[in-house]
Every structure is written in structure tokens, then in C-alpha cells.
N, C-alpha and C. Protein backbone atom coordinates (compact mmCIF):
# COMPACT_ATOMS: atom_id res chain seq x y z
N UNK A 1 -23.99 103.17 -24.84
CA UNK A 1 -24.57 102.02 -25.45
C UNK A 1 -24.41 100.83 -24.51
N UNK A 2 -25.33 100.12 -24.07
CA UNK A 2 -25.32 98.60 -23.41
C UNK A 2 -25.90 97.79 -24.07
N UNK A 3 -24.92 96.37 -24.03
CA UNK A 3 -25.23 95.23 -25.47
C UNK A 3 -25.46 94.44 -23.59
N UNK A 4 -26.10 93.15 -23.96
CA UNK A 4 -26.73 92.19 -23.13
C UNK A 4 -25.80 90.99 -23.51
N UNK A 5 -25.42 89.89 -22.48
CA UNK A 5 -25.29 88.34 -23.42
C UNK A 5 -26.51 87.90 -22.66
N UNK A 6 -27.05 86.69 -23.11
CA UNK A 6 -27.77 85.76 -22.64
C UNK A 6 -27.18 84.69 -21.93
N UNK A 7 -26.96 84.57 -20.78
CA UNK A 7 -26.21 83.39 -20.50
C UNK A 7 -27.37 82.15 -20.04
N UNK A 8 -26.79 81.16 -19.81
CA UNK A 8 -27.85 79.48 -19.45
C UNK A 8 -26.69 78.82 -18.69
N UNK A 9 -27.34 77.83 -17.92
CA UNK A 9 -26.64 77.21 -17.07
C UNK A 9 -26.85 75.74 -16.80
N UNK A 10 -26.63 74.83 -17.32
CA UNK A 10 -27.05 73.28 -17.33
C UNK A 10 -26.75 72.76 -15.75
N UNK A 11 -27.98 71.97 -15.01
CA UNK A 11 -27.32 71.59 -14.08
C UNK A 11 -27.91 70.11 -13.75
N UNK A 12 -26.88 69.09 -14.48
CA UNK A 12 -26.88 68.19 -14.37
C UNK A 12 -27.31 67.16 -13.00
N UNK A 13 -28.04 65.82 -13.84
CA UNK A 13 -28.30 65.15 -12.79
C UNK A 13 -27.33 64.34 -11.98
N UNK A 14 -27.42 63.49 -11.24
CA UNK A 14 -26.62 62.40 -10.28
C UNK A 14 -26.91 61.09 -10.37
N UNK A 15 -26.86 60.59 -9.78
CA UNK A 15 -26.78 59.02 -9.80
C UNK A 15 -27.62 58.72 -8.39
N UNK A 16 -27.67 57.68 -8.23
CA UNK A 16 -28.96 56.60 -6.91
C UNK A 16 -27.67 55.76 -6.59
N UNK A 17 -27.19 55.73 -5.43
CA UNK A 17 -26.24 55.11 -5.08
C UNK A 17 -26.74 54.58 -3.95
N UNK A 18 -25.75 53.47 -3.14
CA UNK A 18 -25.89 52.54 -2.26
C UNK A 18 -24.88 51.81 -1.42
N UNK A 19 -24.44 51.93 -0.52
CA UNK A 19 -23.35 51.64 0.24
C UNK A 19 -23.98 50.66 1.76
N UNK A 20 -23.23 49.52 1.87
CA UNK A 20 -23.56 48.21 2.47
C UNK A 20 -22.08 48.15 3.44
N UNK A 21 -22.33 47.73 4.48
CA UNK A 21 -21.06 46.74 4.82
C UNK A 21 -20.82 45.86 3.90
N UNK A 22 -18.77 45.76 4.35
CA UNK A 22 -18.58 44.65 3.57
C UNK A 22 -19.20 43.35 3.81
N UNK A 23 -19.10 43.46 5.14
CA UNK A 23 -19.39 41.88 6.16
C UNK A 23 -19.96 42.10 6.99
N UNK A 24 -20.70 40.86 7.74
CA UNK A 24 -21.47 40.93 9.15
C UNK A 24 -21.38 39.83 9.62
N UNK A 25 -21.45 39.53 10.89
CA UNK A 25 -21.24 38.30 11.78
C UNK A 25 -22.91 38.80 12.48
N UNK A 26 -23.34 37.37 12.23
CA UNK A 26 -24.62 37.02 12.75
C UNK A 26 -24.89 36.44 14.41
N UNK A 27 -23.08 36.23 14.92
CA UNK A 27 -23.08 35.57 15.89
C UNK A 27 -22.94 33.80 15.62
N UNK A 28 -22.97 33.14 16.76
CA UNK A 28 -22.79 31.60 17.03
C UNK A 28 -24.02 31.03 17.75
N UNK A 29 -24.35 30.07 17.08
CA UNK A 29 -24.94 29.33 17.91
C UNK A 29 -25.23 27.69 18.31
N UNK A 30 -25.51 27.28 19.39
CA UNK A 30 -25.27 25.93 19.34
C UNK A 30 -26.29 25.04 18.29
N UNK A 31 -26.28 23.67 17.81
CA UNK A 31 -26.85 22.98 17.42
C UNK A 31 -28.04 22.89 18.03
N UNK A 32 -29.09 22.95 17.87
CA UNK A 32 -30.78 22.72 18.33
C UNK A 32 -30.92 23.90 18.82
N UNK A 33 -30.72 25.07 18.90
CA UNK A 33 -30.81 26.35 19.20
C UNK A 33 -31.75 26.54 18.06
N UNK A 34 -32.61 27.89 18.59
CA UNK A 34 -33.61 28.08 17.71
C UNK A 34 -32.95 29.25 16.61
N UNK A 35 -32.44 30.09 17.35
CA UNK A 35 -31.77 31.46 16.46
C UNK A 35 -30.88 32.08 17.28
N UNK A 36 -30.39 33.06 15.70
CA UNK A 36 -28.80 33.98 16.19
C UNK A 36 -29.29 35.24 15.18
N UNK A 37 -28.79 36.10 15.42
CA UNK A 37 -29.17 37.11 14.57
C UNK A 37 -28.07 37.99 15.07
N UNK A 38 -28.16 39.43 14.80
CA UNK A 38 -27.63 41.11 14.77
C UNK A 38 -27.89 42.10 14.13
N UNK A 39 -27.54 42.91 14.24
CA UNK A 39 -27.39 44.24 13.36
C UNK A 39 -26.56 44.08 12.00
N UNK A 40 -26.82 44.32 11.04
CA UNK A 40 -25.91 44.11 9.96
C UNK A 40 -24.55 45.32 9.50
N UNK A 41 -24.97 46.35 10.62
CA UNK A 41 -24.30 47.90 9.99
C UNK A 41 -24.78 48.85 9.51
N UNK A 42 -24.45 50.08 8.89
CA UNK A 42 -25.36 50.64 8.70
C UNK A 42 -25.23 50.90 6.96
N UNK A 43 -26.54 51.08 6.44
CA UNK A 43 -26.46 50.90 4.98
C UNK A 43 -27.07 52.34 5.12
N UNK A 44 -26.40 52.86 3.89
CA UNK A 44 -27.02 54.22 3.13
C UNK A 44 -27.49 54.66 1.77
N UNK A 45 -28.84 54.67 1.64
CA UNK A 45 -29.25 55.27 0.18
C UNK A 45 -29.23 56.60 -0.21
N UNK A 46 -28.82 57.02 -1.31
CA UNK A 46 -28.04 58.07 -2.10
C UNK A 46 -28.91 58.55 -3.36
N UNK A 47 -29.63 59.53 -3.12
CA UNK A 47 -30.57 60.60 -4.23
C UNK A 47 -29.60 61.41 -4.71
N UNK A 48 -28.76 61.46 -5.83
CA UNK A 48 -28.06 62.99 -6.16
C UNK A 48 -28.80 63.13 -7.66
N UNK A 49 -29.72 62.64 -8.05
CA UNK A 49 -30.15 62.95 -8.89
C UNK A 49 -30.92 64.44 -9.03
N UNK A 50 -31.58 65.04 -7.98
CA UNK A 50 -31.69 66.51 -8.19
C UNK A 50 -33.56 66.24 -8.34
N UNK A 51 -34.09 65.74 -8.44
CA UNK A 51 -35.47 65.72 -8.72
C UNK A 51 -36.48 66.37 -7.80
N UNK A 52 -37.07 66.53 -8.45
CA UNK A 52 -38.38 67.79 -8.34
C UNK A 52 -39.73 66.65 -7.99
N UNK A 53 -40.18 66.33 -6.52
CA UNK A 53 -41.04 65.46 -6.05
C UNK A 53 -40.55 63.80 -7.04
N UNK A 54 -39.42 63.36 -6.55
CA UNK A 54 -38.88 62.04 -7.19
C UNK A 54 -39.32 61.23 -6.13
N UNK A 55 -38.80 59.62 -6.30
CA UNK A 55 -39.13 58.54 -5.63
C UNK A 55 -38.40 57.65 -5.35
N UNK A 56 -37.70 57.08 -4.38
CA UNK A 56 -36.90 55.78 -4.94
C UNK A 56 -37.30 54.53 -3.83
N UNK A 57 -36.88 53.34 -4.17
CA UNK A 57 -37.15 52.38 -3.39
C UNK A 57 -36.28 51.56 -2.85
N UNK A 58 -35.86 51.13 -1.45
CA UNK A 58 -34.06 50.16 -1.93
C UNK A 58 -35.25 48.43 -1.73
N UNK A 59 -34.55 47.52 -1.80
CA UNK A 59 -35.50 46.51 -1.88
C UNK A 59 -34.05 45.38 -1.54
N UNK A 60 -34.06 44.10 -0.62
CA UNK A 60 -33.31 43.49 0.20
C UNK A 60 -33.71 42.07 -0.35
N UNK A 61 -32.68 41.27 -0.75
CA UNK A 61 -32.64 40.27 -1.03
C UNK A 61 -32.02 39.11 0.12
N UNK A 62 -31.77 37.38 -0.21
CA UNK A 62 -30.94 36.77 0.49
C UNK A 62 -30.51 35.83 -0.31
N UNK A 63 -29.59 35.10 -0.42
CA UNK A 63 -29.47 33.55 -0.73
C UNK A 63 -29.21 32.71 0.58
N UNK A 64 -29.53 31.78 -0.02
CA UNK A 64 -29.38 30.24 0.87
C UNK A 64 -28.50 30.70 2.07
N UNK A 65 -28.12 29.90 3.48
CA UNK A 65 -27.08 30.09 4.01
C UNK A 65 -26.53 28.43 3.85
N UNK A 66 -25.23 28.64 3.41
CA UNK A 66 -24.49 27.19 3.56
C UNK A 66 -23.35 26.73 4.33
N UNK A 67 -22.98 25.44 4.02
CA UNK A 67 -21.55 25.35 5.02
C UNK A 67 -21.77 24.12 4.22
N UNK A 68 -20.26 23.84 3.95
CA UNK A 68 -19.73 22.39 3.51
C UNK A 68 -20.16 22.33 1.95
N UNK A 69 -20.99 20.74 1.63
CA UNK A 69 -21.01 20.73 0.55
C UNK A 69 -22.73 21.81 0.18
N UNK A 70 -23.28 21.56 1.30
CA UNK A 70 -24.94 22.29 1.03
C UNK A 70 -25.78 21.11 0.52
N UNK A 71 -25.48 20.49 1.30
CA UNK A 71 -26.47 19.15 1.09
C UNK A 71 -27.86 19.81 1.78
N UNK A 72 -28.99 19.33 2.62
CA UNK A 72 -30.12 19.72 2.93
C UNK A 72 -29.78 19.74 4.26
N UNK A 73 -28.80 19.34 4.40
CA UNK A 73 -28.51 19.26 6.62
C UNK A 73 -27.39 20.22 6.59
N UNK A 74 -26.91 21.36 5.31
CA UNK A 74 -26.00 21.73 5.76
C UNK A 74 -26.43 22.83 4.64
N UNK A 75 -28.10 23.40 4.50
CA UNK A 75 -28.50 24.55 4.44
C UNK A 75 -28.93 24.89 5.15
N UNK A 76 -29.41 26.13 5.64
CA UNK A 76 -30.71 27.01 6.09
C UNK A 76 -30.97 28.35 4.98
N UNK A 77 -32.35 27.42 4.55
CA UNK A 77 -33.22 28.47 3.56
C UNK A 77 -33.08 30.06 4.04
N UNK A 78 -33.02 30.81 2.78
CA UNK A 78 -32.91 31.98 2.94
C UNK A 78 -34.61 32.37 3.95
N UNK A 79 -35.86 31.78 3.27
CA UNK A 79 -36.71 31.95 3.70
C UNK A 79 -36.67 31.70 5.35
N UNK A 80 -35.55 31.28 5.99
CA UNK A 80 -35.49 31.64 7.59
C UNK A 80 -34.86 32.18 8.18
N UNK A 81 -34.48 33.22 6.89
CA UNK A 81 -33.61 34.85 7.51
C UNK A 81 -34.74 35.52 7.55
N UNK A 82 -35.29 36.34 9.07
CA UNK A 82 -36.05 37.59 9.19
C UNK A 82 -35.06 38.63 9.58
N UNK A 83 -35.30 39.66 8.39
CA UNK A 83 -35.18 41.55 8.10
C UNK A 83 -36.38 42.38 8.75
N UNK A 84 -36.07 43.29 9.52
CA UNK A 84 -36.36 44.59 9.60
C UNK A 84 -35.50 45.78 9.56
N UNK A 85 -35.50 46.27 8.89
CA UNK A 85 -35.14 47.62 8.67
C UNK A 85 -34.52 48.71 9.74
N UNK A 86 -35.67 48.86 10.57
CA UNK A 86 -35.87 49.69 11.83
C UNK A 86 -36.15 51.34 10.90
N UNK A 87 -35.44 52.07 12.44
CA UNK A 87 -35.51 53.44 11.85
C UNK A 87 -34.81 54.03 11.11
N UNK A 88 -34.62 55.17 10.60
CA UNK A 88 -33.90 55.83 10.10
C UNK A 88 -32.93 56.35 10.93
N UNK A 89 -31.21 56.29 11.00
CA UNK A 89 -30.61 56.37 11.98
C UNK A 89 -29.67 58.15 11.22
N UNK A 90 -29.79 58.83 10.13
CA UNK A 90 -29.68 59.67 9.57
C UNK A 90 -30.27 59.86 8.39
N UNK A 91 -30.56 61.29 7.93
CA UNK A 91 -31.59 61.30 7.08
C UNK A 91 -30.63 63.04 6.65
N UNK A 92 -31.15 62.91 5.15
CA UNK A 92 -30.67 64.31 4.72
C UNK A 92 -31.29 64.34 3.77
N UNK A 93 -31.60 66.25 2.72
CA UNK A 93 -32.50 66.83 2.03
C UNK A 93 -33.74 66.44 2.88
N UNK A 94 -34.27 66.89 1.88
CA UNK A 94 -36.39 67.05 1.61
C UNK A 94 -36.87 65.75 1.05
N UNK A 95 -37.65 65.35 1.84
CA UNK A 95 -38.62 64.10 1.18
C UNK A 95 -39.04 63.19 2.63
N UNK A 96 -39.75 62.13 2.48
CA UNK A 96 -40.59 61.04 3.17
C UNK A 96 -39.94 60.47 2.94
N UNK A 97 -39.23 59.71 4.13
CA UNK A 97 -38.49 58.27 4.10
C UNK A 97 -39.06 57.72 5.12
N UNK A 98 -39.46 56.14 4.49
CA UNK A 98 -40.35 55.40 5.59
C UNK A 98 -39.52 54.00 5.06
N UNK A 99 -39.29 53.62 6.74
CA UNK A 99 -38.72 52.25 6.62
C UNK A 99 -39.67 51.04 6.33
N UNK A 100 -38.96 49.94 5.47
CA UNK A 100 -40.34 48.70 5.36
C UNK A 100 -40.23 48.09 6.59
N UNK A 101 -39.66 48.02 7.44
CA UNK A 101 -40.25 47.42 8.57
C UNK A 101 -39.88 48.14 9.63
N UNK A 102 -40.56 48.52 10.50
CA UNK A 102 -40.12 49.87 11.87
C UNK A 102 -40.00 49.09 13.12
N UNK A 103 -40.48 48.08 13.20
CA UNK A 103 -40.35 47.15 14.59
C UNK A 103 -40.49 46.12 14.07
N UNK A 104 -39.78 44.90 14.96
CA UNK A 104 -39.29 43.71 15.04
C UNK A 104 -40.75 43.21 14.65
N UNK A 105 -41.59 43.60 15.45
CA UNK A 105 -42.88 43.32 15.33
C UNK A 105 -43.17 43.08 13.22
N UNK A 106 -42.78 44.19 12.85
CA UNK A 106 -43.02 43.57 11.73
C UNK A 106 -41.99 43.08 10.55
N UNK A 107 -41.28 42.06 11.19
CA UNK A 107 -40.15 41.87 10.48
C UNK A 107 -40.50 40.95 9.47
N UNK A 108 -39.77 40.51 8.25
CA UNK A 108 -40.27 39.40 7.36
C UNK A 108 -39.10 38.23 7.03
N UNK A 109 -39.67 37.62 6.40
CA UNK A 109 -38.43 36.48 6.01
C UNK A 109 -38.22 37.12 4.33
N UNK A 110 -36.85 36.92 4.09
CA UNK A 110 -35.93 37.31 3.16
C UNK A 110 -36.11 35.90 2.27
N UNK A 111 -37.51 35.25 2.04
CA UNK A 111 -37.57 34.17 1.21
C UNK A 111 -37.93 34.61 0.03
N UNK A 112 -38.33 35.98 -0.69
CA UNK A 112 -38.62 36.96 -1.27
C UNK A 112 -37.83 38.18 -1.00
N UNK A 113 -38.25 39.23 -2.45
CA UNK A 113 -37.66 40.40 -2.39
C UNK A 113 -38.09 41.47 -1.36
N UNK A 114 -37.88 41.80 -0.77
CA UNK A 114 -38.82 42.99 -0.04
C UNK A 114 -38.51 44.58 0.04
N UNK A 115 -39.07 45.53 0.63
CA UNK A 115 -38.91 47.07 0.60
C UNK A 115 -38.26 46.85 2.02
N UNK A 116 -36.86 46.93 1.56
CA UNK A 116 -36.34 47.68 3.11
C UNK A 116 -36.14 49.36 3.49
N UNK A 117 -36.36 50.26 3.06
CA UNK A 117 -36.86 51.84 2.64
C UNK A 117 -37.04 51.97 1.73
N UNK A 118 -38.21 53.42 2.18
CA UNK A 118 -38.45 53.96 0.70
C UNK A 118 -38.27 55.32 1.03
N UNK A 119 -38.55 56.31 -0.46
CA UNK A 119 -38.42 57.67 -0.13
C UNK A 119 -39.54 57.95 -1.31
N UNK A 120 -40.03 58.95 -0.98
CA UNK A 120 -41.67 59.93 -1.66
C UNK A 120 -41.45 61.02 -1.31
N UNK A 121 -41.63 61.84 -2.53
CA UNK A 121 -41.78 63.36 -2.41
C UNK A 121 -40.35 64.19 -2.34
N UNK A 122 -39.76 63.53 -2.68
CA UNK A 122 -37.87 63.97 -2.54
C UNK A 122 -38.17 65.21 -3.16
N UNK A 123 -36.91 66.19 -3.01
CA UNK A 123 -36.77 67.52 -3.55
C UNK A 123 -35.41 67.87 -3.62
N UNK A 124 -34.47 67.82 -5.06
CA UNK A 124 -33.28 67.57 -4.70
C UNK A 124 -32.46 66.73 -4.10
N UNK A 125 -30.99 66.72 -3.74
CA UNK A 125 -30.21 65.55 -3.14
C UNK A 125 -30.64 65.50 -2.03
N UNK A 126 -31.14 63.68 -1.43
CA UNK A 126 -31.26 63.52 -0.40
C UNK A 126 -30.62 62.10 0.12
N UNK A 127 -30.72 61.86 1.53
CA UNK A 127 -30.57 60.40 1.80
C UNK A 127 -30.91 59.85 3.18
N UNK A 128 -31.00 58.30 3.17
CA UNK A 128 -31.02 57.82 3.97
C UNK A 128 -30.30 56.25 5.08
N UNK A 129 -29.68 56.89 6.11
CA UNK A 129 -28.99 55.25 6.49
C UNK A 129 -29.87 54.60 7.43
N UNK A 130 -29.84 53.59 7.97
CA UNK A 130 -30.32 52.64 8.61
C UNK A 130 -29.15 51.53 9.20
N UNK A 131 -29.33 50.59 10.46
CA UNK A 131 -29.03 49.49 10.59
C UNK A 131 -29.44 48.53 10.77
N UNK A 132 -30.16 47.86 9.74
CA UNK A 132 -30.89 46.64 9.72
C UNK A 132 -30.58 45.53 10.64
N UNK A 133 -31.92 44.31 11.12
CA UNK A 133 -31.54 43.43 11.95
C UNK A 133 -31.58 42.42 11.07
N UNK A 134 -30.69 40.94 10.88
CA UNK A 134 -31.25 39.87 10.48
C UNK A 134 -31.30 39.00 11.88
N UNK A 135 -32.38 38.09 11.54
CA UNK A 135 -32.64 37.34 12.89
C UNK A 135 -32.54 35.64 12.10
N UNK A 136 -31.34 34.58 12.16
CA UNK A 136 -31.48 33.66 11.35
C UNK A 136 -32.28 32.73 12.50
N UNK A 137 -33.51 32.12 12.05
CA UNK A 137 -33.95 30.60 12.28
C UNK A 137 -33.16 29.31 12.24
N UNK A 138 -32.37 28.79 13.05
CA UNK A 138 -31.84 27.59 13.00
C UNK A 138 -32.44 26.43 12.52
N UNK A 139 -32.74 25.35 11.69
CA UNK A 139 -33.62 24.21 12.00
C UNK A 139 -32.39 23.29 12.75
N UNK A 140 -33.40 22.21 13.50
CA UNK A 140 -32.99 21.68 14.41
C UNK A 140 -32.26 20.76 13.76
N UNK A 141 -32.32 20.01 12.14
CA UNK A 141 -31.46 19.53 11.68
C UNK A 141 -30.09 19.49 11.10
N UNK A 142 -29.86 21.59 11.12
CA UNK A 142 -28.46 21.81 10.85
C UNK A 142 -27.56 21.28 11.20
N UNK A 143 -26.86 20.72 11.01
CA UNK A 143 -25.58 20.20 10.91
C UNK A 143 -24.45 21.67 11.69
N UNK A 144 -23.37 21.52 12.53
CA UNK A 144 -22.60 22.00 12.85
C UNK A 144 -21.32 22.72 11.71
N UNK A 145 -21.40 23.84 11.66
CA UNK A 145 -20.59 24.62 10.34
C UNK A 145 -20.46 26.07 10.31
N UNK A 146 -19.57 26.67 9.49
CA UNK A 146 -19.64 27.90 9.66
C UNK A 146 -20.43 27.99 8.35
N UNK A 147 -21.33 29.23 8.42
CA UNK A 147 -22.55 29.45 7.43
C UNK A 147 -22.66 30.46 6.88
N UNK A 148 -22.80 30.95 5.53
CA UNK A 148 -22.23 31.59 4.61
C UNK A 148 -23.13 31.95 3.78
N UNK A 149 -23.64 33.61 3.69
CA UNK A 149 -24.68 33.88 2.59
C UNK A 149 -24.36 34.82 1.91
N UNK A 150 -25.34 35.41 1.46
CA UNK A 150 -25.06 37.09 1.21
C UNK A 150 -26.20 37.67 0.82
N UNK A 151 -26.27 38.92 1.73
CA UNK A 151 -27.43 39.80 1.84
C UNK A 151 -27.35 41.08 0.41
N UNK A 152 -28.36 41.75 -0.26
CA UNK A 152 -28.18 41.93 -1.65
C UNK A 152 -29.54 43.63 -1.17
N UNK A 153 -28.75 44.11 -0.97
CA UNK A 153 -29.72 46.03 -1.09
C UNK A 153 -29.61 46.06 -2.30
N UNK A 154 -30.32 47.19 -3.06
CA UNK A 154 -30.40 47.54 -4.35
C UNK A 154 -31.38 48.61 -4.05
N UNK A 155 -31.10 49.45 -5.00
CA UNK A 155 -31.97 50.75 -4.60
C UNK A 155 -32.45 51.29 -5.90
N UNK A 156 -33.83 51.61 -6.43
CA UNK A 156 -34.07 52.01 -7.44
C UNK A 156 -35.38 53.29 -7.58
């Protein structure tokens, strides 16, 4: 005689995660200088959700940069931080990951939200890192200070 069980197997989803440097130094620069910029580090977006042709987007924010009290001679508007993305500097699973900006050439100002990667067509856990550039615009009226923002990934 042979009896059968039926067995089943649940296999739970994951989470969309996101990992940033803590900090970045943009560099120094003198008063009436036009710009300072760098690399920010490398940031990584995180698929463990398991999906069957899924999607996600990370999208890059800025605030103000200040020093002192943040009077108007002792901001620089976020809108004269330029982001690009670049390439993908590691990549894992199945799917299309395309950076929002691939060359300097098309970099944007962080005066708005923007797509700094995306991913299409995922299949299962995947991911992607990058090391983004910011390039800050000085205006010629800044005031002398150390300058203080914070850059904002989010991935959805």
C-alpha cells in the first residue's frame, strides 16, 4: 500500500533596499571660483523582492547648501548642484538597469527630483551600485564657509 502527502512551499517576498555613504567631501574651493564637485561613493539598490518581470526606480534629491546663519550670501541653491549617475559599477540577477544620466554630458541640477537608476524587466533578486558625481556651482556672491547639505536616494 502507498499513501501520498501533499506538500506546498511558501516563498516569501523581500524588501527594496538602499545603501548611501554616510558622507562626502565635495572638495574646497576659493571664493569667485566657479565649481568643486566629486564622486559621492558608491550607492547600491536592492530587489529581494523575488518578482516575475518587476520594476523599480531610485530617484535623487538635494537641499539647500548652507554655512552660518543661511542668509542669501551664505546659500547655494540646491538647484546648482549637478548629478549624474554614470555607469553601473556592479550589477547582479536578471533585468535592465539603465542609469538616468550616463555622461557628464547629461548631467542635471538637483533643483528637482530626478531618476538616478532604474531597473525593467527584473526576474528575481537583483541589484545595482553606482558612483555618482555632484558638480556644485559656486555663485560669485558666496560668502567664505564650510557648506553643508544633504543628498536624499530613495528607491521605489
Amino acid at each position: 500500500m502507498k499513501r501520498r502527502i501533499a506538500l506546498g512551499i511558501i516563498v516569501t517576498a523581500g524588501v527594496l533596499s538602499i545603501s548611501v555613504p554616510a558622507s562626502a567631501s565635495l572638495g574646497s574651493v576659493a571664493t569667485g571660483v566657479a565649481t568643486t564637485g566629486a564622486q559621492l561613493g558608491t550607492v547600491t539598490a536592492s530587489d529581494a523582492r523575488g518578482a516575475l518581470l518587476g520594476a523599480w526606480t531610485t530617484s535623487v534629491t538635494s537641499t539647500d547648501f548652507t554655512t552660518g546663519t543661511a542668509t542669501a550670501n551664505e546659500t547655494i541653491a540646491k538647484a546648482s548642484a549637478d548629478y549624474w549617475s554614470g555607469a553601473a559599477t556592479a550589477t547582479s540577477g536578471v533585468g535592465t538597469f539603465t542609469p538616468g544620466q550616463l555622461l557628464v554630458a547629461n548631467k542635471v541640477t538637483l533643483g528637482a527630483s530626478r531618476t538616478a537608476f532604474a531597473a525593467t524587466v527584473v526576474v528575481g533578486n537583483n541589484s545595482v551600485s553606482w558612483n555618482p558625481t555632484m558638480i556644485i556651482n559656486v555663485p560669485s556672491a558666496a560668502v567664505a564657509g564650510v557648506y553643508s547639505g544633504t543628498v536624499t536616494h530613495s528607491l521605489a
